[in-house]
C-alpha atoms as a PDB file:
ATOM      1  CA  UNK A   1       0.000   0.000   0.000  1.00  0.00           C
ATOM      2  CA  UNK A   2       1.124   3.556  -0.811  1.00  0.00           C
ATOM      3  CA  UNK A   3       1.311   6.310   1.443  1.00  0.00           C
ATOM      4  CA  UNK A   4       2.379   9.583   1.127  1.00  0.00           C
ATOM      5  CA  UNK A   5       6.113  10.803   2.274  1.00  0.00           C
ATOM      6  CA  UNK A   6       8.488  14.033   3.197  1.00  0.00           C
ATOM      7  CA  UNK A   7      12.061  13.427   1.817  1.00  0.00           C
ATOM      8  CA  UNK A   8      15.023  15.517   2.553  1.00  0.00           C
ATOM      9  CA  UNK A   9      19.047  13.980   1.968  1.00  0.00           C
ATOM     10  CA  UNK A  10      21.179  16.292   2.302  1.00  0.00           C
ATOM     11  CA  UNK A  11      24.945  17.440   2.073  1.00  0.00           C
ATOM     12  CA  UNK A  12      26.309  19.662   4.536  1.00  0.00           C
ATOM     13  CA  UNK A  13      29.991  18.846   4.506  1.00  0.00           C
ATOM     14  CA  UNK A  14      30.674  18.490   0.752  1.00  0.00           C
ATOM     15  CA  UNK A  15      28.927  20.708  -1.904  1.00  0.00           C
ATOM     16  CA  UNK A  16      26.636  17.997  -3.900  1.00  0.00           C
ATOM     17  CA  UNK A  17      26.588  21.122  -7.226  1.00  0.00           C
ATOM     18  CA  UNK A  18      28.863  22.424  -8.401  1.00  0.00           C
ATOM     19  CA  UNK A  19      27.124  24.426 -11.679  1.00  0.00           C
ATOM     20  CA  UNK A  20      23.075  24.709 -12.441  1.00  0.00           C
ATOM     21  CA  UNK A  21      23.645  21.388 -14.814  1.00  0.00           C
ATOM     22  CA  UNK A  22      24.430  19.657 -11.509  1.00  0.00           C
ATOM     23  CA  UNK A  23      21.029  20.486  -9.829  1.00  0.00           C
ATOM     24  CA  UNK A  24      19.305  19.886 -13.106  1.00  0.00           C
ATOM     25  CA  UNK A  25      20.353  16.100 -13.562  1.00  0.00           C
ATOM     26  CA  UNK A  26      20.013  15.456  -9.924  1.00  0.00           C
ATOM     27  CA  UNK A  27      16.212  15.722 -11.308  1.00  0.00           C
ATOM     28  CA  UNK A  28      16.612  13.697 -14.195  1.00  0.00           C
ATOM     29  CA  UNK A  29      18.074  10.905 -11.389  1.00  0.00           C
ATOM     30  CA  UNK A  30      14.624  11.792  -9.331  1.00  0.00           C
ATOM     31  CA  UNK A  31      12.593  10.977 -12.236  1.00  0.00           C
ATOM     32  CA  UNK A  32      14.113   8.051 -13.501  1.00  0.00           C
ATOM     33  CA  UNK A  33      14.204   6.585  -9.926  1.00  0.00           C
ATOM     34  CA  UNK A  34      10.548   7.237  -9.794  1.00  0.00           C
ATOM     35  CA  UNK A  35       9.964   5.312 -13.055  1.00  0.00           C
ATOM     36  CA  UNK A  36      11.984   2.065 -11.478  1.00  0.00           C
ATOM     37  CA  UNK A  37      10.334   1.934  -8.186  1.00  0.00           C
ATOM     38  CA  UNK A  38       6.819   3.117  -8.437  1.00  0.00           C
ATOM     39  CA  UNK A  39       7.425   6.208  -6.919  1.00  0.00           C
ATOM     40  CA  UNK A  40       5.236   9.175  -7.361  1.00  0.00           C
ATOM     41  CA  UNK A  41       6.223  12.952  -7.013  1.00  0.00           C
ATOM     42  CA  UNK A  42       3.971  15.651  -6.426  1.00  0.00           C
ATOM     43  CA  UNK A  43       6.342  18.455  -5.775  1.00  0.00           C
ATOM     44  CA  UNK A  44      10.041  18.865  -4.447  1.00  0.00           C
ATOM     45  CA  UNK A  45      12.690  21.938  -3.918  1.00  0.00           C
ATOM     46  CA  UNK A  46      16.320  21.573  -4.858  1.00  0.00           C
ATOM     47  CA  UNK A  47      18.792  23.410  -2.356  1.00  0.00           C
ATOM     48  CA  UNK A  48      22.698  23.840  -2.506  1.00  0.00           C
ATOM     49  CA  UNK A  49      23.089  21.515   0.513  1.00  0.00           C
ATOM     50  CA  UNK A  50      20.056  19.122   0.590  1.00  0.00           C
ATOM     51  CA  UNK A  51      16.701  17.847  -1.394  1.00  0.00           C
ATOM     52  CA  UNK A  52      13.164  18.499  -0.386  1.00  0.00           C
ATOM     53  CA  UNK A  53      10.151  16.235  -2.078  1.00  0.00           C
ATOM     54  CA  UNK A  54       6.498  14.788  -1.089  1.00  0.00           C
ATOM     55  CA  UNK A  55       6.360  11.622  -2.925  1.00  0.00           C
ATOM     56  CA  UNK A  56       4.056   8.671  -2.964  1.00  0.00           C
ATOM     57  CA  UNK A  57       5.379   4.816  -2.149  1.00  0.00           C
ATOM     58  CA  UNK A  58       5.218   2.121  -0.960  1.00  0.00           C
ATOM     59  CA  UNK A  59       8.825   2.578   0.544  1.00  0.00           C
ATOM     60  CA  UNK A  60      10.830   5.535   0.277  1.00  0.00           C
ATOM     61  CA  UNK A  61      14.215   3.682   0.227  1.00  0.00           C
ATOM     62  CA  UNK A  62      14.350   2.456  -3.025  1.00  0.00           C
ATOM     63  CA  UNK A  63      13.354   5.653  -4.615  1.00  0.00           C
ATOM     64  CA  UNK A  64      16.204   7.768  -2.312  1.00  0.00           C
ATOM     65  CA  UNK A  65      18.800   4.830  -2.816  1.00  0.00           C
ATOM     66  CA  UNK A  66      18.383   4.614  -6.648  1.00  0.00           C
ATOM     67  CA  UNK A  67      18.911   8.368  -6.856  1.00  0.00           C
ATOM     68  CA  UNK A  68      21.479   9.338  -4.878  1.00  0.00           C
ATOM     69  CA  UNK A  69      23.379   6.264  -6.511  1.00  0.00           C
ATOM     70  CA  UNK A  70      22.981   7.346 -10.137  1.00  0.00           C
ATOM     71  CA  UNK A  71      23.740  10.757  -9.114  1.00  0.00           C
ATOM     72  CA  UNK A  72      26.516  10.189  -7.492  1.00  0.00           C
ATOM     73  CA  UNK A  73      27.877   8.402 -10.489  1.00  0.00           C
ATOM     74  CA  UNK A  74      27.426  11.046 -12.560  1.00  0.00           C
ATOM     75  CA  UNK A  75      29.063  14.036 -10.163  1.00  0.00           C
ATOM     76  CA  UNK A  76      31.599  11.099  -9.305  1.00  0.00           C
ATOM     77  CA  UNK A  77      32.820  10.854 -13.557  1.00  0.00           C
ATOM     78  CA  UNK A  78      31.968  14.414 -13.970  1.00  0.00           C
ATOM     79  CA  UNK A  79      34.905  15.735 -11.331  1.00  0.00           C
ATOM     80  CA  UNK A  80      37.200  12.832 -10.977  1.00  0.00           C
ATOM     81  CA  UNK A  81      35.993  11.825  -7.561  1.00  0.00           C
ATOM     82  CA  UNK A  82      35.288   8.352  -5.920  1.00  0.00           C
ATOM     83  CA  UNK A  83      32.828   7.231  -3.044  1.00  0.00           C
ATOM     84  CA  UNK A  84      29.593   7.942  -1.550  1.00  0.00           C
ATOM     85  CA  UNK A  85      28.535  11.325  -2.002  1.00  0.00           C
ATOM     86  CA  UNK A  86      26.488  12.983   1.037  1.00  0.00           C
ATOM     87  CA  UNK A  87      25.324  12.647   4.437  1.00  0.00           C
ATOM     88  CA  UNK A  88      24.374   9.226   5.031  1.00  0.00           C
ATOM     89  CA  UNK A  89      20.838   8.134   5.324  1.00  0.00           C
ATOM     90  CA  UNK A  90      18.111  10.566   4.901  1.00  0.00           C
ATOM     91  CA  UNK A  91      14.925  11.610   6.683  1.00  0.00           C
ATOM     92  CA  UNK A  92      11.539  10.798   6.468  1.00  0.00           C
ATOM     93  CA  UNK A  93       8.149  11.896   7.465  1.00  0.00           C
ATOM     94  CA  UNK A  94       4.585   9.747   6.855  1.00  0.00           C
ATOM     95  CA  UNK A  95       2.019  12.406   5.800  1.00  0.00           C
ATOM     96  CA  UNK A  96      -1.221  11.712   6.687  1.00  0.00           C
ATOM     97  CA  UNK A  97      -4.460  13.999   6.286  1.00  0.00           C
ATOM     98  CA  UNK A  98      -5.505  16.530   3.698  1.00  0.00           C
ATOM     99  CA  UNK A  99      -4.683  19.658   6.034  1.00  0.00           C
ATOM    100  CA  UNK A 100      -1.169  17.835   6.850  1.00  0.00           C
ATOM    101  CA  UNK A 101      -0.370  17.751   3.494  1.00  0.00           C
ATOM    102  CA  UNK A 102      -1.334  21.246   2.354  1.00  0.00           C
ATOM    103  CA  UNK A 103       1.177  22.440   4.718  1.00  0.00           C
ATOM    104  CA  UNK A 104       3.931  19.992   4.489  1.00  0.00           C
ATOM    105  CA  UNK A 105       3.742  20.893   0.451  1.00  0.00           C
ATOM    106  CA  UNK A 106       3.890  24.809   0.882  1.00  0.00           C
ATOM    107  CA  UNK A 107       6.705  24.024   3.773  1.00  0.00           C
ATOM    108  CA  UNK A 108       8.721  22.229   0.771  1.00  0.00           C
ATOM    109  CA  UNK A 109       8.190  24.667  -1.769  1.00  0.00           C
ATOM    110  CA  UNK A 110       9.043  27.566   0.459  1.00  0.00           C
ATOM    111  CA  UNK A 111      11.874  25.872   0.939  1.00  0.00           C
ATOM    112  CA  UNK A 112      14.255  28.601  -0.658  1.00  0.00           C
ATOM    113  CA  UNK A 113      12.823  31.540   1.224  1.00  0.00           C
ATOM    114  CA  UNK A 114      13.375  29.839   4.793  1.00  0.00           C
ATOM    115  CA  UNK A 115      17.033  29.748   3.918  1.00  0.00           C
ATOM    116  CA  UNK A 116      17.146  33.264   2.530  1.00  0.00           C
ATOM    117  CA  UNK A 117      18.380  32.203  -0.729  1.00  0.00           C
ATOM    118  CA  UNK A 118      15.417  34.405  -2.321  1.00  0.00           C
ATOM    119  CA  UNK A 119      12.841  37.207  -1.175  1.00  0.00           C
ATOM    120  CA  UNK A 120       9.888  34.473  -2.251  1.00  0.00           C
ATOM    121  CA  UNK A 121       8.855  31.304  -2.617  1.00  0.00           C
ATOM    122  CA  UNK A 122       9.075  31.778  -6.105  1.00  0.00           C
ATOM    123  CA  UNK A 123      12.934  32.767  -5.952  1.00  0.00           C
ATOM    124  CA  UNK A 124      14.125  29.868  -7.935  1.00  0.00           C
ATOM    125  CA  UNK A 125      13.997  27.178 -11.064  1.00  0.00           C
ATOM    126  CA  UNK A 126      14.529  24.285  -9.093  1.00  0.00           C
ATOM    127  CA  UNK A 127      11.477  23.789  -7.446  1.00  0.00           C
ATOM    128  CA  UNK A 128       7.786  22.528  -8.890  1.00  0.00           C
ATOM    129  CA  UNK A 129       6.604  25.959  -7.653  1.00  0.00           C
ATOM    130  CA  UNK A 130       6.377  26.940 -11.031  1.00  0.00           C
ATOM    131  CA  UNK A 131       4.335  24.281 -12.690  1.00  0.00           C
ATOM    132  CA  UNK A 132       1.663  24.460 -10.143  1.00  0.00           C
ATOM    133  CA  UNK A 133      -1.306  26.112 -11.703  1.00  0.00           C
ATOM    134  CA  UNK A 134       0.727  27.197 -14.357  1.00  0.00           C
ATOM    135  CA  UNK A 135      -2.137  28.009 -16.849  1.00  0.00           C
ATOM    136  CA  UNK A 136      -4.176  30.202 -14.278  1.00  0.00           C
ATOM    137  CA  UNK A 137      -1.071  32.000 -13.884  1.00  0.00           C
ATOM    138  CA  UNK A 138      -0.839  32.627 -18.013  1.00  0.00           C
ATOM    139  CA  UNK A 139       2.691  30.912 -17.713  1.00  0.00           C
ATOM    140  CA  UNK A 140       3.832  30.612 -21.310  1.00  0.00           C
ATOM    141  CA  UNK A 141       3.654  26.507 -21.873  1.00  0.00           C
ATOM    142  CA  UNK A 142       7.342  25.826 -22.912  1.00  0.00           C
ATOM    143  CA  UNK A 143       8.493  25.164 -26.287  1.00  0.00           C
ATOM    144  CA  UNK A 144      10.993  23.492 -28.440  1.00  0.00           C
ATOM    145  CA  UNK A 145      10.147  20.237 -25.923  1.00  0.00           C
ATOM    146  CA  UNK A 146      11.863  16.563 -26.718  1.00  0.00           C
ATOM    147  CA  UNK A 147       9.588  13.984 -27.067  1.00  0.00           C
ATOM    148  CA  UNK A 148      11.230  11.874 -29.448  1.00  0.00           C
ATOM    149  CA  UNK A 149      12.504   9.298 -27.281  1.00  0.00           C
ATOM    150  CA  UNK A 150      15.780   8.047 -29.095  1.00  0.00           C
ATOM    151  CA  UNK A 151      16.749  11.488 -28.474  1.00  0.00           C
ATOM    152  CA  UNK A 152      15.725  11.683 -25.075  1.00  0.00           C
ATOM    153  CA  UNK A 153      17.792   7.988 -24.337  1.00  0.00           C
ATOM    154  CA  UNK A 154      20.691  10.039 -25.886  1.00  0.00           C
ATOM    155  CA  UNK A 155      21.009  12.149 -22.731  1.00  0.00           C
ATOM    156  CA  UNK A 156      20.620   9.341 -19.881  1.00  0.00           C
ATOM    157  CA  UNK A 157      22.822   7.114 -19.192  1.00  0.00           C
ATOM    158  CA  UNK A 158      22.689   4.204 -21.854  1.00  0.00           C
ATOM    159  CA  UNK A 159      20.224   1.200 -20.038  1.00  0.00           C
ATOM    160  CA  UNK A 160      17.861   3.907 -18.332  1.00  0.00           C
ATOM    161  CA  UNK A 161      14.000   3.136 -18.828  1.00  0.00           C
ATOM    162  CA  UNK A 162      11.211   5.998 -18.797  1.00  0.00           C
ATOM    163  CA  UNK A 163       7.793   5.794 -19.543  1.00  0.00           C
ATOM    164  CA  UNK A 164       6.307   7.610 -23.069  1.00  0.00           C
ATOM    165  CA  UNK A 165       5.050  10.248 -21.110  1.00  0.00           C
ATOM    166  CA  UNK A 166       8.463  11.420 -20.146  1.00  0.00           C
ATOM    167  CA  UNK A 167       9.620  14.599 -22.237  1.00  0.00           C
ATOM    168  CA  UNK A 168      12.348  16.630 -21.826  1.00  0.00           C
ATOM    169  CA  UNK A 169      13.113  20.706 -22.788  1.00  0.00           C
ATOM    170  CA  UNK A 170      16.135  21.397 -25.337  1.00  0.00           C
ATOM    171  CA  UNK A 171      18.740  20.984 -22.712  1.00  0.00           C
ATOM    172  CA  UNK A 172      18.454  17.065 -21.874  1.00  0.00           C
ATOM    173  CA  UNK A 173      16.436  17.621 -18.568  1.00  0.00           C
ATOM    174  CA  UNK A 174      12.682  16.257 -18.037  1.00  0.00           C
ATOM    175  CA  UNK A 175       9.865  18.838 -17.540  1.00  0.00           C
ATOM    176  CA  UNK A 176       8.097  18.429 -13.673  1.00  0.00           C
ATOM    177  CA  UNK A 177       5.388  18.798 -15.444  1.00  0.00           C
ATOM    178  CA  UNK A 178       5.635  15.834 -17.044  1.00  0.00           C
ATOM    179  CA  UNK A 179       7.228  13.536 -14.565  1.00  0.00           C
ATOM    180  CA  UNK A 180       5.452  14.832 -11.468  1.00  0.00           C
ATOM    181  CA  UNK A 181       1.716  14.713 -10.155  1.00  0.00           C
ATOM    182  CA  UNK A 182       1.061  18.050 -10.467  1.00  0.00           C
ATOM    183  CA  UNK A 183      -2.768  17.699 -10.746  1.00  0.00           C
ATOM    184  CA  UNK A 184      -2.716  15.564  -7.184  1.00  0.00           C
ATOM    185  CA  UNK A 185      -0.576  18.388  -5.742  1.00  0.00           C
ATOM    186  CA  UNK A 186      -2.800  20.967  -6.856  1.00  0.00           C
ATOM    187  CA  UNK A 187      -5.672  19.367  -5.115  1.00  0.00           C
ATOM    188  CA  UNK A 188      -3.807  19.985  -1.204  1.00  0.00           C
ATOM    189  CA  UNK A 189      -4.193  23.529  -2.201  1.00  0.00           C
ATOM    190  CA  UNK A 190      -7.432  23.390  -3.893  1.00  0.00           C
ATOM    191  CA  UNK A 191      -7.356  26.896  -5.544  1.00  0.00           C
ATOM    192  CA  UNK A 192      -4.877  29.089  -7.301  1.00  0.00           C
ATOM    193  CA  UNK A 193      -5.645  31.745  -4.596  1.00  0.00           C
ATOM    194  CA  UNK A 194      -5.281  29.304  -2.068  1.00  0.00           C
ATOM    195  CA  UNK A 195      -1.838  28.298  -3.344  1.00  0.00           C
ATOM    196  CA  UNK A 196      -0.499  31.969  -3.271  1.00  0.00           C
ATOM    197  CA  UNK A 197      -1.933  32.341   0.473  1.00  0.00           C
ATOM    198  CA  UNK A 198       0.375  29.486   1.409  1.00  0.00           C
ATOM    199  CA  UNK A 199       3.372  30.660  -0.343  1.00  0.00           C
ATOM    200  CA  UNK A 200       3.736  33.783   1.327  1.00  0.00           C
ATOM    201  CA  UNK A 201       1.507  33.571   4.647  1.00  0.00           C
ATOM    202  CA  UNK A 202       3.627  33.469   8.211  1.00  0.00           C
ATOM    203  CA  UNK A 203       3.987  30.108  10.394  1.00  0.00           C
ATOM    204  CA  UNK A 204       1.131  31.175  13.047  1.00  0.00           C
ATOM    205  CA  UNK A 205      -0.537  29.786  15.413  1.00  0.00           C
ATOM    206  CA  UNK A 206      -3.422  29.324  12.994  1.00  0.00           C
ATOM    207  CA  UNK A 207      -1.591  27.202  10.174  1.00  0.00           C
ATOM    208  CA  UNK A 208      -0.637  24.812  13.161  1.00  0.00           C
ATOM    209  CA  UNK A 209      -4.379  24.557  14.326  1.00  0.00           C
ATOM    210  CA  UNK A 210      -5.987  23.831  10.965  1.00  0.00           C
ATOM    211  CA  UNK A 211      -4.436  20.904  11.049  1.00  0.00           C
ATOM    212  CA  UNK A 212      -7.093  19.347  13.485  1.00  0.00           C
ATOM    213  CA  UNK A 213      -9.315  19.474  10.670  1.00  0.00           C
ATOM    214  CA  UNK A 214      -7.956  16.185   9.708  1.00  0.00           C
ATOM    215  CA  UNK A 215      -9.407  14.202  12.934  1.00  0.00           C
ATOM    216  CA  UNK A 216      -5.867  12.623  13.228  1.00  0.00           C
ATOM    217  CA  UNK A 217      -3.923  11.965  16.876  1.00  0.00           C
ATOM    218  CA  UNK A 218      -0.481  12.446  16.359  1.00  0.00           C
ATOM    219  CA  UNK A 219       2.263  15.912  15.712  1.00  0.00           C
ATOM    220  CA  UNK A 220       1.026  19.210  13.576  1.00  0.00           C
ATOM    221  CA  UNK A 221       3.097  19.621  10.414  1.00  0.00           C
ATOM    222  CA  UNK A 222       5.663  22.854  11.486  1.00  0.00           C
ATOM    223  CA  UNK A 223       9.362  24.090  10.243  1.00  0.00           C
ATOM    224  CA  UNK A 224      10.969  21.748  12.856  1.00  0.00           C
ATOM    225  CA  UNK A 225       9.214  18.640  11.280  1.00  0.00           C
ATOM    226  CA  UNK A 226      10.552  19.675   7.969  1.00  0.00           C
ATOM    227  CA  UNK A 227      14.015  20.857   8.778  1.00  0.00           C
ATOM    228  CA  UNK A 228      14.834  18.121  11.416  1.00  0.00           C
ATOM    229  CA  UNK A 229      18.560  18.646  10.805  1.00  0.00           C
ATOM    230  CA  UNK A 230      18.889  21.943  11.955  1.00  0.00           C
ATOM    231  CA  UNK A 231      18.674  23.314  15.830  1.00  0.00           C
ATOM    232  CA  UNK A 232      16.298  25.659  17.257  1.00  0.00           C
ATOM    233  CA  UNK A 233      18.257  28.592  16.514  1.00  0.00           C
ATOM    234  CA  UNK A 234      18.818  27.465  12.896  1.00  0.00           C
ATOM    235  CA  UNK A 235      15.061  27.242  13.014  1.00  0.00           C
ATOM    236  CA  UNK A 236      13.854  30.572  14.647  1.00  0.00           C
ATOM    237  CA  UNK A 237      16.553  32.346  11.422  1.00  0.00           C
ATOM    238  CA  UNK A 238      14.696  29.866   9.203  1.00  0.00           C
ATOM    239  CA  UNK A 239      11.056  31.459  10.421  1.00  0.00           C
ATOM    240  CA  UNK A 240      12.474  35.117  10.431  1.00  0.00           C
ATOM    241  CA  UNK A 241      13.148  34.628   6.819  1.00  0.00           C
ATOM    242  CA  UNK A 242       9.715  34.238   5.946  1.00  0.00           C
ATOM    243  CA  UNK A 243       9.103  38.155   5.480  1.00  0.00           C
ATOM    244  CA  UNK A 244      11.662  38.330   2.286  1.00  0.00           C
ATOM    245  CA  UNK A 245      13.637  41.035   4.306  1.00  0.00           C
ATOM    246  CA  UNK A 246      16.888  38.700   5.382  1.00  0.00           C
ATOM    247  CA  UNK A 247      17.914  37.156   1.558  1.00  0.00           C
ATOM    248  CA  UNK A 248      21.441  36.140   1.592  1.00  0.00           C
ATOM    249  CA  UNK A 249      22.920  38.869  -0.911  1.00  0.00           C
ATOM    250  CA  UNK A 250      26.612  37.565  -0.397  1.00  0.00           C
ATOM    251  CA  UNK A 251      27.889  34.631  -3.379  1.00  0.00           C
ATOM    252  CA  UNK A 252      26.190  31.103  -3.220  1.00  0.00           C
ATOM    253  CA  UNK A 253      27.628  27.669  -2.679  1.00  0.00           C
ATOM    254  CA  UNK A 254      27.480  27.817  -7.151  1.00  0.00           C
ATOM    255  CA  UNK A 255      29.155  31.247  -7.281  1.00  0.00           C
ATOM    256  CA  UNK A 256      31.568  30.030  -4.982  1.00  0.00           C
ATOM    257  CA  UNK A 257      31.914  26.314  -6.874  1.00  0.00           C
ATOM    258  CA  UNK A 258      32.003  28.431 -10.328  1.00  0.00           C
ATOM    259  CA  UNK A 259      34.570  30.559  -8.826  1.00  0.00           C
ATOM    260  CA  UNK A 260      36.635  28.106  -8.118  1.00  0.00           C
ATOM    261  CA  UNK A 261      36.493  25.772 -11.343  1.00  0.00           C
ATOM    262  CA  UNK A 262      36.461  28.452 -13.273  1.00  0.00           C
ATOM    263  CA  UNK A 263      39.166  30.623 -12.096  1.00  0.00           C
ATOM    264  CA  UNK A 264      41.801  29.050  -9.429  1.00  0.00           C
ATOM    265  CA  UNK A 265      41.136  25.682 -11.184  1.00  0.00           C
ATOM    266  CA  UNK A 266      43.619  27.089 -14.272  1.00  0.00           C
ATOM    267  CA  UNK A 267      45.599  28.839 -12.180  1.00  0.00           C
ATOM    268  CA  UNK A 268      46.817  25.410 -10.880  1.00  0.00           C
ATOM    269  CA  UNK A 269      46.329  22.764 -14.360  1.00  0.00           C
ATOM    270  CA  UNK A 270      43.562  20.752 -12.558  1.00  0.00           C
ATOM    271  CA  UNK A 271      40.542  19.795 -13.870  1.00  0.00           C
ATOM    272  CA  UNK A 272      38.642  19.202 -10.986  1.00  0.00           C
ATOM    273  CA  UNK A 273      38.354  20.409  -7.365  1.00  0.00           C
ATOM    274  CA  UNK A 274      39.332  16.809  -6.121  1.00  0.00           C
ATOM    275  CA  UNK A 275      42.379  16.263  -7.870  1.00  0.00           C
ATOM    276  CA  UNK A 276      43.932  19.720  -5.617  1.00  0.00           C
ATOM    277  CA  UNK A 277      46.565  18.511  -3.478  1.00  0.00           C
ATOM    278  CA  UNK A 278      46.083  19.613   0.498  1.00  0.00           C
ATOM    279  CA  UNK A 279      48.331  22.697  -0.319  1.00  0.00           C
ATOM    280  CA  UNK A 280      47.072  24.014  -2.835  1.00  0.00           C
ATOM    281  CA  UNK A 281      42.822  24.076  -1.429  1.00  0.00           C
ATOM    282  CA  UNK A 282      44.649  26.067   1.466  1.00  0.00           C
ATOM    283  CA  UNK A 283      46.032  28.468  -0.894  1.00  0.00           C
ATOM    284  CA  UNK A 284      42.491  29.010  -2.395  1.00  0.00           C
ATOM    285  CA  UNK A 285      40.591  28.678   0.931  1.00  0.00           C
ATOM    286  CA  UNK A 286      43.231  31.878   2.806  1.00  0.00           C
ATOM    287  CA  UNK A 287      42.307  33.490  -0.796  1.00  0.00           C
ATOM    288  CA  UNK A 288      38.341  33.286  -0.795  1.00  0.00           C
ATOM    289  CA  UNK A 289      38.526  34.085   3.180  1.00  0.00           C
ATOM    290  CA  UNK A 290      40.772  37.439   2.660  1.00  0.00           C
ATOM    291  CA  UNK A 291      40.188  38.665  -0.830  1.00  0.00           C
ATOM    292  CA  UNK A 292      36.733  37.399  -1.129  1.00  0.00           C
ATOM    293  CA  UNK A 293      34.901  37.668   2.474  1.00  0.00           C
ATOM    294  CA  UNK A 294      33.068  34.032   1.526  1.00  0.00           C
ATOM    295  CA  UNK A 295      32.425  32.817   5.387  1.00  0.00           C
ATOM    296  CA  UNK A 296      34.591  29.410   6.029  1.00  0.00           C
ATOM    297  CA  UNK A 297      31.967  27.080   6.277  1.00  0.00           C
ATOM    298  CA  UNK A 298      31.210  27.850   3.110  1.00  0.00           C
ATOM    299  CA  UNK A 299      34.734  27.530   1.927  1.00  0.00           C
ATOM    300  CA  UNK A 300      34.887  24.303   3.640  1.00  0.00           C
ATOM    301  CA  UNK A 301      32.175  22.933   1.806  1.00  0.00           C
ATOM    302  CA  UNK A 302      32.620  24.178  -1.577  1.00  0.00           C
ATOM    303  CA  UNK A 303      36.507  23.085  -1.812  1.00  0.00           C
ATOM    304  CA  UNK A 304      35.943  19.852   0.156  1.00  0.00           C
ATOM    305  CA  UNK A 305      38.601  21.270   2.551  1.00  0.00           C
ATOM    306  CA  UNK A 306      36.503  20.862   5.635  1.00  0.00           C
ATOM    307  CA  UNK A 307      37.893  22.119   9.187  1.00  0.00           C
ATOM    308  CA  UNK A 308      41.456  23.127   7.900  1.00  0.00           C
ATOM    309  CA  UNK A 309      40.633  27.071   8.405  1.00  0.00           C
END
């Protein structure tokens, strides 16, 4: 029997992108993952450091083991790196109850506002956000899409399987709209106005007591059950982000990663971030620190150099 998940992996000590490609196959991985276990998506929210989604299984292992693992293949031939990528294991959450699910949805796709990396919900492409009542918005449907599907097999790797109603825009990468359940995540929020109330109303008291509607004994759906990796601090800057007012305006984990491929990589004849020897990441790190103000846990993380500043 299926039943209806949160998923979040995450990252924290190694950045898991290193370019916008990198978040954009980690979704092709999602989908075809989906395709080999039965697994059904309704929404999800990439971020630098860790990987919202709702889905619908039986078991979520499967679905979070076959994608990390074909990802991680990929980032592991794309930068000459070995071994498991991430932080091991991942959480989970069973959603149960129309109200519960409302919320945990809008908590995922608010996702990139929580952590300041935008001033909305709306503040980024890697995110279903965008597909969800696309026509009442008058979003433009896309064009130039790939449906032909010896051309779509010619950007996955070479025995991947995906049903015929799998496309894909110009770039290799398959549309949300056509992998995920948008229609079934569009019901949680029942109307277009609805969905814009939960994108940009405040955690109150009131979206925690709606929840009874449901008639079910057990925890209200709030940031903490969401973000379970971060502390209550972590969580009360997560909350105050909610206005728009705190965005981080300083570089990203990519600016940082496309700093550093694209400019000290040269400098030193490497191709990749992991083929630097110990030396030379400090000589980058002391640079970003000094010349570049980037805070060191985000050094850390972007040059795999963790705890040497």
């Amino acid at each position: 029997m299926k039943n209806f998940y949160h998923i979040c992996f995450t990252s924290h000590r190694e950045a898991p992108f290193r370019s916008e490609r990198d978040m954009e196959i980690l979704f092709n991985c999602m989908a075809l993952a989906a395709f080999s276990t039965g697994t059904e998506i309704l929404v999800d929210a990439t971020m630098s450091t860790h990987q919202h989604a709702g889905i619908l299984c039986e078991h979520p292992a499967p679905w979070v083991r076959a994608t990390r693992g074909s990802y991680t293949c990929y980032f592991n031939r794309r930068y000459s790196r070995s071994g498991p990528l991430g932080d091991p294991g991942f959480f989970q959450l069973a959603l149960e109850g129309f109200r519960h699910m409302e919320i945990a949805f809008s908590y995922i796709l608010r996702n990139i506002l929580h952590h300041g990396q935008a001033t909305t919900a709306f503040g980024t492409v890697h995110s279903t956000i965008h597909d969800l009542f696309a026509k009442d918005f008058c979003r433009p449907a896309p064009s130039d899409l790939v449906t032909d599907r010896s051309v779509i097999r010619s950007f996955l790797p070479r025995k991947a399987e995906f049903p015929d109603n799998y496309v894909m825009n110009a770039s290799g990468i398959f549309t949300r709209a056509s992998v995920e359940q948008i229609r079934q995540a569009e019901a949680f929020f029942v109307t277009p106005r609805n969905f814009l109330y939960d994108m940009n109303r405040l955690s109150r008291e009131e979206w925690l007591r709606i929840q009874d509607e449901d008639g079910i004994t057990g925890s209200r759906i709030d940031l903490g059950a969401i973000e379970p990796f971060c502390d209550t601090e972590e969580r009360q800057r997560l909350l105050a982000n909610e206005g728009g007012r705190n965005a981080w305006r300083g570089l990203t984990d990519l600016d940082v990663c496309g700093l550093i491929d694209g400019e000290y990589l040269r400098r030193f004849r490497k191709s990749s971030v992991y083929q630097l020897s110990e030396s030379q990441k400090e000589s980058i790190a002391r640079e970003l620190l000094h010349g570049h103000k980037i805070p060191r846990r985000q050094i850390n993380r972007c040059l795999f150099f963790w705890d040497k500043l």
